[in-house]
Protein backbone atom coordinates (compact mmCIF):
# COMPACT_ATOMS: atom_id res chain seq x y z
CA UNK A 1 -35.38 -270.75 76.73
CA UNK A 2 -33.62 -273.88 75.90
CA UNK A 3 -35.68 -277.24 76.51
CA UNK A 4 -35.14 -279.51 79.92
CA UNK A 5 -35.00 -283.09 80.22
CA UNK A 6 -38.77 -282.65 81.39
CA UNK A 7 -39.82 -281.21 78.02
CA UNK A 8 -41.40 -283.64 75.14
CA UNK A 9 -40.04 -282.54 72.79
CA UNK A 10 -36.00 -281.96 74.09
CA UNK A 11 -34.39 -285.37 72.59
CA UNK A 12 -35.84 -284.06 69.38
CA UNK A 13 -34.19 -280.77 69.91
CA UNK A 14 -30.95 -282.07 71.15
CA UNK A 15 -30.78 -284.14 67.97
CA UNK A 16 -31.66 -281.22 65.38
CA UNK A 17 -28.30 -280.00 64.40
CA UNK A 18 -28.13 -275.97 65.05
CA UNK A 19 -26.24 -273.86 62.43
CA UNK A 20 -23.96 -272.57 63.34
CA UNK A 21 -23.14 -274.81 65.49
CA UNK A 22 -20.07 -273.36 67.00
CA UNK A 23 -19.10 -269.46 66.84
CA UNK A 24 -15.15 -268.63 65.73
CA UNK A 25 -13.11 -268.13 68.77
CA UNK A 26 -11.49 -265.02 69.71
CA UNK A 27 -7.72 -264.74 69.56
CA UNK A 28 -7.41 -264.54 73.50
CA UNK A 29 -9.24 -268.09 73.30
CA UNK A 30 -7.07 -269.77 70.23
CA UNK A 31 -4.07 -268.30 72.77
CA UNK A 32 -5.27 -269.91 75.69
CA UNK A 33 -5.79 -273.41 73.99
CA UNK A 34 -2.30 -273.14 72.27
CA UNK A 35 -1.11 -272.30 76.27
CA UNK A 36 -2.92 -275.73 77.71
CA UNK A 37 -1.30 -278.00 74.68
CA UNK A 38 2.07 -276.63 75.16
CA UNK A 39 1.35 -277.06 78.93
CA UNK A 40 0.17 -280.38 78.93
CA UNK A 41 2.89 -281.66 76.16
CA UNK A 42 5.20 -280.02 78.31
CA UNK A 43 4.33 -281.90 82.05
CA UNK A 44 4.28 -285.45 79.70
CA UNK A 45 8.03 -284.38 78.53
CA UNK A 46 9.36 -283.91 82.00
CA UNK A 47 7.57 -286.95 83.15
CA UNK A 48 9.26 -288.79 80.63
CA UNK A 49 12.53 -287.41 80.44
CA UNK A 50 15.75 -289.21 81.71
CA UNK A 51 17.73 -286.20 82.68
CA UNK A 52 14.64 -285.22 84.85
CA UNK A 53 14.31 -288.36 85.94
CA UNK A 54 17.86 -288.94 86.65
CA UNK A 55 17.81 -285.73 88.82
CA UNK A 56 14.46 -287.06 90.82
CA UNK A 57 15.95 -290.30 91.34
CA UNK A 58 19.52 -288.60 93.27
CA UNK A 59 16.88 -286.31 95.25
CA UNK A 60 17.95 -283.40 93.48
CA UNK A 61 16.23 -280.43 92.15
CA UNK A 62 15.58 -280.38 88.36
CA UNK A 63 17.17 -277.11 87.47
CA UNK A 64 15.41 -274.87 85.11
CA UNK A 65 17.69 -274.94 82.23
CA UNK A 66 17.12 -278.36 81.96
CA UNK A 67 14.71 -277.75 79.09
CA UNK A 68 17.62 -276.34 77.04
CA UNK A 69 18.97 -279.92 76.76
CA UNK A 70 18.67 -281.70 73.37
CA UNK A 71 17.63 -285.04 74.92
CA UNK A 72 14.75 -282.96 77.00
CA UNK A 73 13.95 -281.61 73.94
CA UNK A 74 13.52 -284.92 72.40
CA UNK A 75 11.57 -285.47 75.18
CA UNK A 76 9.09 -282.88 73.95
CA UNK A 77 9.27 -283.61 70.87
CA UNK A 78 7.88 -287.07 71.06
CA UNK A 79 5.20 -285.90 73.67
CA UNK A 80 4.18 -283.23 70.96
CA UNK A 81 3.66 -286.44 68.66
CA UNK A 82 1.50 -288.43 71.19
CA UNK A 83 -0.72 -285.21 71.82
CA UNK A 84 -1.57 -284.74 67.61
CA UNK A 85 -1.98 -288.42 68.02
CA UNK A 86 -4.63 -288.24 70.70
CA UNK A 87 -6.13 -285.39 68.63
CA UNK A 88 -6.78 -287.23 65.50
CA UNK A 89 -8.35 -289.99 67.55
CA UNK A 90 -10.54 -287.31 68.79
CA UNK A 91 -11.20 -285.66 66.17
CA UNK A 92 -12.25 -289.15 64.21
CA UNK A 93 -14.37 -289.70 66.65
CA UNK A 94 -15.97 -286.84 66.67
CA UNK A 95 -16.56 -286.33 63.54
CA UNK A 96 -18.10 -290.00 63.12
CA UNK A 97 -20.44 -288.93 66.40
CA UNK A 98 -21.29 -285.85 64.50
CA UNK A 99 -21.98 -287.50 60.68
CA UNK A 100 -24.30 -290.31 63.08
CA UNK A 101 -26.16 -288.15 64.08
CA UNK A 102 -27.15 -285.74 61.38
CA UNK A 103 -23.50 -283.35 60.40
CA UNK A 104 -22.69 -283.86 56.63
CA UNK A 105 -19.31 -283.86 54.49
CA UNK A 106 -19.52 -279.99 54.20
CA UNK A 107 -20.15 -279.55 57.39
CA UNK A 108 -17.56 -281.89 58.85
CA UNK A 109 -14.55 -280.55 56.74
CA UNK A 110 -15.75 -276.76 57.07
CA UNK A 111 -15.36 -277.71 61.10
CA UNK A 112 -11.59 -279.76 60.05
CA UNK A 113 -10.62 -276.35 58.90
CA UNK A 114 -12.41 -275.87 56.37
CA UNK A 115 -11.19 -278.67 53.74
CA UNK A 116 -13.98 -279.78 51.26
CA UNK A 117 -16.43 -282.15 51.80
CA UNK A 118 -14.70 -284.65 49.59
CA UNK A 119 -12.17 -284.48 51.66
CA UNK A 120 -13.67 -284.96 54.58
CA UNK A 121 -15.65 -288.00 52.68
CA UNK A 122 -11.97 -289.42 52.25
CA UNK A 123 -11.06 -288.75 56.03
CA UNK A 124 -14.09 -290.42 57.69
CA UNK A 125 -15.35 -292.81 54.90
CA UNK A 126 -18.84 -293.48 56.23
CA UNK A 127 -19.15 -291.42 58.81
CA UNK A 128 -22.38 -289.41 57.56
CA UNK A 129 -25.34 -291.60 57.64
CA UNK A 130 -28.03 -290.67 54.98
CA UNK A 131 -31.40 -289.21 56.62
CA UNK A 132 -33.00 -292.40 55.69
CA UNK A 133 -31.06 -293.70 58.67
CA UNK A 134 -32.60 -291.93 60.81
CA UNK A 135 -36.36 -292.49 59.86
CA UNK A 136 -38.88 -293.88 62.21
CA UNK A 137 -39.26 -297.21 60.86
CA UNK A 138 -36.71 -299.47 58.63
CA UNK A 139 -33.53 -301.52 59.33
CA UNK A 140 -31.73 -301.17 63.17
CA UNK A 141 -29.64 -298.16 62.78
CA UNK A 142 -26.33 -298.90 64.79
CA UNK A 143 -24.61 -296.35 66.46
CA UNK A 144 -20.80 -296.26 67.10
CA UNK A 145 -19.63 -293.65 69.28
CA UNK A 146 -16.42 -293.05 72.26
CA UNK A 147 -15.73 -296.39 71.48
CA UNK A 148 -18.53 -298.83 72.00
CA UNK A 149 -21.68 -299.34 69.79
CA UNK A 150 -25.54 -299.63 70.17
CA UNK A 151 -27.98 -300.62 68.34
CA UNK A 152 -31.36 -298.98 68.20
CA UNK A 153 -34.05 -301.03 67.05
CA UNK A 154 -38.56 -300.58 66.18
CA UNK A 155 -40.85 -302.47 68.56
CA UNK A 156 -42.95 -304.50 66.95
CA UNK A 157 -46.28 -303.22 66.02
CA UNK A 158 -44.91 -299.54 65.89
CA UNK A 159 -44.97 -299.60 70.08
CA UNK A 160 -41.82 -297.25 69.93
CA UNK A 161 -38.28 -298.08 69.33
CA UNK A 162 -35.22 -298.98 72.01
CA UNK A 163 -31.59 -299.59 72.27
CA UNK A 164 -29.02 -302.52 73.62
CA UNK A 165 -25.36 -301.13 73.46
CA UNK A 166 -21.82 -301.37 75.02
CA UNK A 167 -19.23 -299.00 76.27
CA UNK A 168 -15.74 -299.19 75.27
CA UNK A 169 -15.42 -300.22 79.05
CA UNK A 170 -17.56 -303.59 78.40
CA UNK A 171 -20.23 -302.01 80.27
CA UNK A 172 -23.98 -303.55 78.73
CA UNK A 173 -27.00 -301.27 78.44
CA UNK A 174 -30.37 -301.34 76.92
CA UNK A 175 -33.01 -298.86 76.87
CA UNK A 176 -35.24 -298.72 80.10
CA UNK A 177 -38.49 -297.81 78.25
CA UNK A 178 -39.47 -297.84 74.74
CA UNK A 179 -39.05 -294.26 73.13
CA UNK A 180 -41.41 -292.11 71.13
CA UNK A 181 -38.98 -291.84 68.03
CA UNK A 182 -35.81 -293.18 66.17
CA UNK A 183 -33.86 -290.22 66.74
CA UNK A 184 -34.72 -290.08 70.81
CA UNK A 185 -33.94 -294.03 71.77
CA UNK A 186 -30.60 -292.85 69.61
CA UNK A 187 -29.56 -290.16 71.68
CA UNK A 188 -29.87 -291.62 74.70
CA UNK A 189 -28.00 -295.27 73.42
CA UNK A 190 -25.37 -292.50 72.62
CA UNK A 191 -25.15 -290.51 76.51
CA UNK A 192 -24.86 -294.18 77.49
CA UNK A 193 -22.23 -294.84 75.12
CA UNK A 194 -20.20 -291.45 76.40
CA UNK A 195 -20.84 -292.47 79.66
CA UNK A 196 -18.60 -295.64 79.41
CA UNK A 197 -15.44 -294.56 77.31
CA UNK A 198 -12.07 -296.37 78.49
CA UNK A 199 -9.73 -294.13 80.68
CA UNK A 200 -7.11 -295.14 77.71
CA UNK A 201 -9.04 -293.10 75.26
CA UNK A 202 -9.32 -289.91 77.20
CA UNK A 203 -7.20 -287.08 76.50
């Protein structure tokens, strides 16, 4: 049974990295992702389009064959180059969310299709932390993540450890109790955090 929000030990758990972490998909899956990128590229093309919008604007139907248009597929083209775009925004963040938080090199470029882990290194230049990071006492560790940042600091006197952050919507936070451990005060500074991502960077 997986741990609850009620359980002592679940930030812990939530914070220890599984392996695997994700199982390979099945090609009925990898189809049906490849079907909601083309569909999505393709309702961003025909909102952008100036044949389709020339035929809105007259009150006319868009006729099907429009699609077989060079300009529309222009159109396409270039929403096609906003959507890898979007993805490698993603996909930086993500793998900077995952190296905070305890992912390595190897791990990050065997999940980036399985390039090495110097190349990862070379994609996301300090995006693993070392575990020292993440030890219960030292330095503030700060956390960047969906676009705003926390930091998570010790109490004095070893009384626990706690977090003051922003969103990437300018929304403030801190921690509303002190937390048993490093690694918990971090993963709530980091719901927080994912909680208050700009519209803007939302796919």
């Amino acid at each position: 049974m997986e741990p609850t929000k009620d359980d002592p030990d679940f930030w812990t758990a939530l914070m220890t990295l599984r392996d695997p972490a994700y199982r390979q998909p099945t090609d009925d899956e990898l189809l049906r992702l490849d079907d909601a990128v083309a569909d999505a590229a393709h309702d961003f093309a025909r909102q952008i389009s100036t044949r389709e919008s020339a035929y809105r604007a007259d009150g006319q139907e868009v006729p099907d064959g429009v699609v077989t248009s060079p300009d529309w597929q222009l159109a396409y083209l270039y929403a096609l180059h906003e959507v890898e775009t979007i993805t490698k925004r993603l996909a930086d963040r993500s793998a900077r969310a995952a190296g905070a938080t305890g992912a390595t090199y190897a791990q990050l470029g065997t999940a980036w299709g399985g390039i090495t882990k110097q190349a990862a290194r070379s994609r996301w230049p300090g995006a693993v932390r070392k575990p020292t990071d993440l030890a219960d006492d030292g330095e503030p560790f700060d956390l960047h993540l969906a676009g705003g940042s926390a930091e998570i600091t010790q109490l004095p006197d070893g009384r626990g450890f706690t977090w003051e952050g922003t969103g990437a919507d300018g929304t403030s936070g801190t921690a509303e109790r002190p937390y048993h451990s490093r690694t918990e005060a971090a993963a709530h500074a980091g719901a927080f955090l994912a909680q208050h991502e700009t519209t803007d960077d939302q796919l």
